[in-house]
Protein backbone atom coordinates (compact mmCIF):
# COMPACT_ATOMS: atom_id res chain seq x y z
CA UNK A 1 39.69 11.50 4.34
CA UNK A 2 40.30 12.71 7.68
CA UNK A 3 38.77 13.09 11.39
CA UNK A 4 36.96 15.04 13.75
CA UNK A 5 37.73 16.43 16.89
CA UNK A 6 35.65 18.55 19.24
CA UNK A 7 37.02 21.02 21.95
CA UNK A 8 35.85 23.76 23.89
CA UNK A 9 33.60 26.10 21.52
CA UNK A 10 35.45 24.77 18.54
CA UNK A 11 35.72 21.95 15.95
CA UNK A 12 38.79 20.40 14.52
CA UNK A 13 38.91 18.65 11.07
CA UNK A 14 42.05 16.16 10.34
CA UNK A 15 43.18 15.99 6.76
CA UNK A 16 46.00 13.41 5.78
CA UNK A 17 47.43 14.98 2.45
CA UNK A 18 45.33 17.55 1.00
CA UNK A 19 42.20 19.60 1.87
CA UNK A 20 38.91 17.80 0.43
CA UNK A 21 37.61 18.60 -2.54
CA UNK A 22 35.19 21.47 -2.99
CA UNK A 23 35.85 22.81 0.39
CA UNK A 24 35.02 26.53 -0.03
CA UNK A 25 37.07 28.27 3.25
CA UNK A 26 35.79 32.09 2.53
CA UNK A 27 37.67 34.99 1.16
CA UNK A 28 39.59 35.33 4.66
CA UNK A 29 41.67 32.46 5.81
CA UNK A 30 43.71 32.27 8.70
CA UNK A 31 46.70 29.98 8.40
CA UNK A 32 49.50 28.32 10.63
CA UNK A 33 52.27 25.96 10.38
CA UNK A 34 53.79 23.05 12.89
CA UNK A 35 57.43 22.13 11.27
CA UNK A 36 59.87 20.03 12.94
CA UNK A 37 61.70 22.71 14.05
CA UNK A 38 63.02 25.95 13.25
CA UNK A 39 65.67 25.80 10.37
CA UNK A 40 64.09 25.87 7.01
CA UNK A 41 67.08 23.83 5.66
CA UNK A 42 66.89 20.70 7.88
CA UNK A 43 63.20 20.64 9.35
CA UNK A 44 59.97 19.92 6.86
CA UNK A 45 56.17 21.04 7.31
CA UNK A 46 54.40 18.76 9.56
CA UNK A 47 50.92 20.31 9.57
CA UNK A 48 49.23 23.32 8.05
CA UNK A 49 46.07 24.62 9.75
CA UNK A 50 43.48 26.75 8.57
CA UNK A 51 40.15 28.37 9.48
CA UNK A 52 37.53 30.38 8.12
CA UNK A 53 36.73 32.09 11.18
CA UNK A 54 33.76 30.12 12.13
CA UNK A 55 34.96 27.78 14.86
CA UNK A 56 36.17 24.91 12.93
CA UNK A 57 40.06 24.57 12.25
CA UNK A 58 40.79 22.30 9.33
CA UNK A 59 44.42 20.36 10.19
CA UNK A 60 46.09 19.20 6.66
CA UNK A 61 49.10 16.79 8.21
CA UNK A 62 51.90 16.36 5.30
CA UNK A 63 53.20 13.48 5.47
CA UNK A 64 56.40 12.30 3.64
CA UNK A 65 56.68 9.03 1.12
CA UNK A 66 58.50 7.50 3.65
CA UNK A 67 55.69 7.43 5.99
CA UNK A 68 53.09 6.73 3.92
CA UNK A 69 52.40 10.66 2.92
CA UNK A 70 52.39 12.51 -0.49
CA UNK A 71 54.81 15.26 0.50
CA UNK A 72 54.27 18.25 -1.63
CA UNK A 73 51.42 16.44 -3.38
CA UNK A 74 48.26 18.74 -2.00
CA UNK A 75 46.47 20.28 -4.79
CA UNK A 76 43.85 22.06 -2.98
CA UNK A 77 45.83 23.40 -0.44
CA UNK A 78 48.27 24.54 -2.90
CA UNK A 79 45.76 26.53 -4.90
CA UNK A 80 44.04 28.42 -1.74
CA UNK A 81 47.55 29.80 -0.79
CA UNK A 82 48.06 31.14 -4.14
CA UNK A 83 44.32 31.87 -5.01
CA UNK A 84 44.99 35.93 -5.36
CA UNK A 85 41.33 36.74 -3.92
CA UNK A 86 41.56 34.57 -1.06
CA UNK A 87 43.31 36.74 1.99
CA UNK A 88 45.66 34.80 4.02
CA UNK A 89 46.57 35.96 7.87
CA UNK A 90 49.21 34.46 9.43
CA UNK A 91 51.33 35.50 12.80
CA UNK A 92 54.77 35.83 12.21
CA UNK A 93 54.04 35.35 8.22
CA UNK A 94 57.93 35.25 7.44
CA UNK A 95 58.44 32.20 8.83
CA UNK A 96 55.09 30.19 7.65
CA UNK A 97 55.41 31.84 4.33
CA UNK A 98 59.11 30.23 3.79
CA UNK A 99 58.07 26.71 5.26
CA UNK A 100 55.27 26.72 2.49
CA UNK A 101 57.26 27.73 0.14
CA UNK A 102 59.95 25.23 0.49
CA UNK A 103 57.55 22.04 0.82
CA UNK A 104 54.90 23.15 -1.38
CA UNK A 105 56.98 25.35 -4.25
CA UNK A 106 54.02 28.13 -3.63
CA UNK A 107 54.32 31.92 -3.15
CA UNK A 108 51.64 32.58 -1.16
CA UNK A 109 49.93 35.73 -1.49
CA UNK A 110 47.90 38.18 -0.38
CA UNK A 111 48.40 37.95 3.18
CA UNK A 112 48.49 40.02 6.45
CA UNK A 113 50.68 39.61 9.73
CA UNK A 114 49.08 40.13 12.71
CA UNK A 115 52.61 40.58 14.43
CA UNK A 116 54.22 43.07 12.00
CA UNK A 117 50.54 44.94 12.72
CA UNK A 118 51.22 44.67 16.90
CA UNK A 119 54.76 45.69 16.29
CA UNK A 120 53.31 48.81 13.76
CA UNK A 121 50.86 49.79 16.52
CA UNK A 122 51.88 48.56 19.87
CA UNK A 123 54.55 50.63 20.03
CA UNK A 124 54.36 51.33 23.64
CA UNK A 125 55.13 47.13 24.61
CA UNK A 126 57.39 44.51 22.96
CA UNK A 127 54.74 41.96 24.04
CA UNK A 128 53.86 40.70 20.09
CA UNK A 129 53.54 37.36 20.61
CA UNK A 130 50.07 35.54 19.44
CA UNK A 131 49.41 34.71 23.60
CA UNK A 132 49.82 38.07 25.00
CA UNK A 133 47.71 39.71 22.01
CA UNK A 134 44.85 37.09 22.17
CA UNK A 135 45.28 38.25 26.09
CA UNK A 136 45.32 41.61 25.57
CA UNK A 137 42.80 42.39 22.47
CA UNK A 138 40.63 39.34 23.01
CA UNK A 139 40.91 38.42 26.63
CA UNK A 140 41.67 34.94 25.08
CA UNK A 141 43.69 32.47 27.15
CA UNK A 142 45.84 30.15 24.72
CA UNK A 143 47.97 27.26 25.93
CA UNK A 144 51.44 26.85 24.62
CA UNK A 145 52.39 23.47 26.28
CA UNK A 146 52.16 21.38 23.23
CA UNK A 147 54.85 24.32 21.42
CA UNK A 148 57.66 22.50 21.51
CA UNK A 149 56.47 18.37 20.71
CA UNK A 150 56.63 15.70 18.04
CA UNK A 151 54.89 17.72 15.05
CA UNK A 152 56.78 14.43 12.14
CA UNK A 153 54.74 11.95 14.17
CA UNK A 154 52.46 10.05 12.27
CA UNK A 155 49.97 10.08 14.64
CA UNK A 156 48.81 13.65 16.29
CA UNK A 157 47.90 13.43 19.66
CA UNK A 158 44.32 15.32 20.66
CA UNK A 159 46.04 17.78 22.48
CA UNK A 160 48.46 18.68 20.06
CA UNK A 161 45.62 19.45 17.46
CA UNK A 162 44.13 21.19 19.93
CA UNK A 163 47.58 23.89 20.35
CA UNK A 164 47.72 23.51 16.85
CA UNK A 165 44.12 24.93 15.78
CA UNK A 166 44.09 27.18 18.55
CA UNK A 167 46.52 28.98 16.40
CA UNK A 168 44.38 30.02 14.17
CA UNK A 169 40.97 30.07 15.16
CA UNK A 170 41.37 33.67 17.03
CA UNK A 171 43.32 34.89 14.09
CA UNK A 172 40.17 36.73 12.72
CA UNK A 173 39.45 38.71 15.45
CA UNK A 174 42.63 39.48 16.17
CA UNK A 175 43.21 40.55 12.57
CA UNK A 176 40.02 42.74 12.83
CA UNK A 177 41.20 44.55 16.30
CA UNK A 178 44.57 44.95 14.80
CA UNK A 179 43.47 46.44 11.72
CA UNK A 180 41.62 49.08 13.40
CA UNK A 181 44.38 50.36 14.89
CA UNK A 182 46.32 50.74 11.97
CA UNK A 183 43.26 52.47 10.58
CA UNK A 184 43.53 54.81 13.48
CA UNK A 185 46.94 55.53 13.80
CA UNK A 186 47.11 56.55 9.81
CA UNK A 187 49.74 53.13 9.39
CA UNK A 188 47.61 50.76 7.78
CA UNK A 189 48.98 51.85 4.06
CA UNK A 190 52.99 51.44 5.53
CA UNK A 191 51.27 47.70 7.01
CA UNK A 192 50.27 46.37 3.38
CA UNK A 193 53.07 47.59 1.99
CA UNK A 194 54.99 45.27 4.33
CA UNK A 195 53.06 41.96 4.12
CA UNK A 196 53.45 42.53 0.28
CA UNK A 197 57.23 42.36 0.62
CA UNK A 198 56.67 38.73 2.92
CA UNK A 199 57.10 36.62 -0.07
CA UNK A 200 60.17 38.21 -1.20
CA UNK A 201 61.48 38.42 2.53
CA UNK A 202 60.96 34.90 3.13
CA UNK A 203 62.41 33.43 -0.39
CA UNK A 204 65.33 35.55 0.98
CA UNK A 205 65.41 33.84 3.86
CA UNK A 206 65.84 30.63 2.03
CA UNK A 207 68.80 31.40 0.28
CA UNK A 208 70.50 32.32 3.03
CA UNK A 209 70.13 36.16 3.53
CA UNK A 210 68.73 35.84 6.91
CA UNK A 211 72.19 36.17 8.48
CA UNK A 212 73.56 38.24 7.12
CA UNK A 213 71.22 40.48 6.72
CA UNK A 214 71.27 42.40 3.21
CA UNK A 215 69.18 44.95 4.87
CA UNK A 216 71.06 46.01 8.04
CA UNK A 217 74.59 47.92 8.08
């Protein structure tokens, strides 16, 4: 169904179309998107990757019927991003949560942010993004060269699995480091309270209410 790819400390999994079947990824997932680019209106899901925190990223490429793919057709993926006891962490949730829902038709919930929690608790830098915390909390180094590429190919390039399931295979710890803080700072309450609202924030932002924003002034 797919292929394997090994890099440093890590192992990457290739799915065309769907997760396999019977592929049991934990109560705690960690999840990332690569679209086409940044508009939810014009640019579709390329690739969603998740991991269950030991090592191995598993890369689900969607592929559209006009290159071969099933498009929204992904059971098993579909029903681990809506399974309610099955945590999802993403960073920057608002945006991966509205990509999913607008290929896949899912709400997907529970989840947890790991850059609303920086921004909650990391008050004293606006240095959120996922390299400077993997940096900072996990004296991780992540490469960002492959950022801005060819996600619609139909063929994924080693190193651009590579960026892509480096995404997510920190997002554990990082979740864990983050959480503490909240703990300790008395905000972790006000921090589920947000990624509960994610769903409804980025439905919102498919309909339009982005800009303007119904919540500012």
């Amino acid at each position: 169904m797919g292929e394997t790819l090994f890099m440093q400390d890590a192992m990457i999994r290739l799915h065309r179309h769907d997760l396999p079947d019977g592929l049991d990824l934990g109560a705690v997932v960690a999840i990332d998107t690569e679209t086409m680019g940044l508009d939810h209106r014009r640019d579709r899901l390329c690739l969603v990757q998740l991991s269950a925190g030991d090592g191995t990223a598993h890369c689900v490429q969607i592929l559209p019927p006009s290159l071969g793919g099933r498009g929204g057709d992904c059971p098993n993926l579909k029903r681990l991003l809506e399974d309610p006891k099955v945590l999802k962490i993403f960073h920057f949730a608002r945006f991966d949560l509205a990509a999913l829902h607008k290929a896949l038709g899912v709400t997907v919930a529970p989840v947890a942010c790991t850059k609303i929690a920086a921004k909650l608790v990391r008050t004293f830098t606006d240095r959120h993004g996922l390299k400077d915390l993997c940096k900072e909390l996990l004296g991780v180094e992540l490469s960002k060269q492959q950022q801005s590429s060819d996600w619609g190919s139909p063929e994924l390039s080693p190193e651009q699995l590579a960026y892509a399931a480096s995404d997510v295979l920190h997002l554990h710890a990082l979740w864990a480091r983050l959480k503490a803080l909240l703990e300790r700072e008395g905000r972790l309450e006000l921090a589920e309270s947000c990624f509960a609202f994610l769903p409804t924030r980025a439905r919102l932002d498919l309909l339009g209410y982005e800009d303007p924003d119904i919540f500012t002034h």
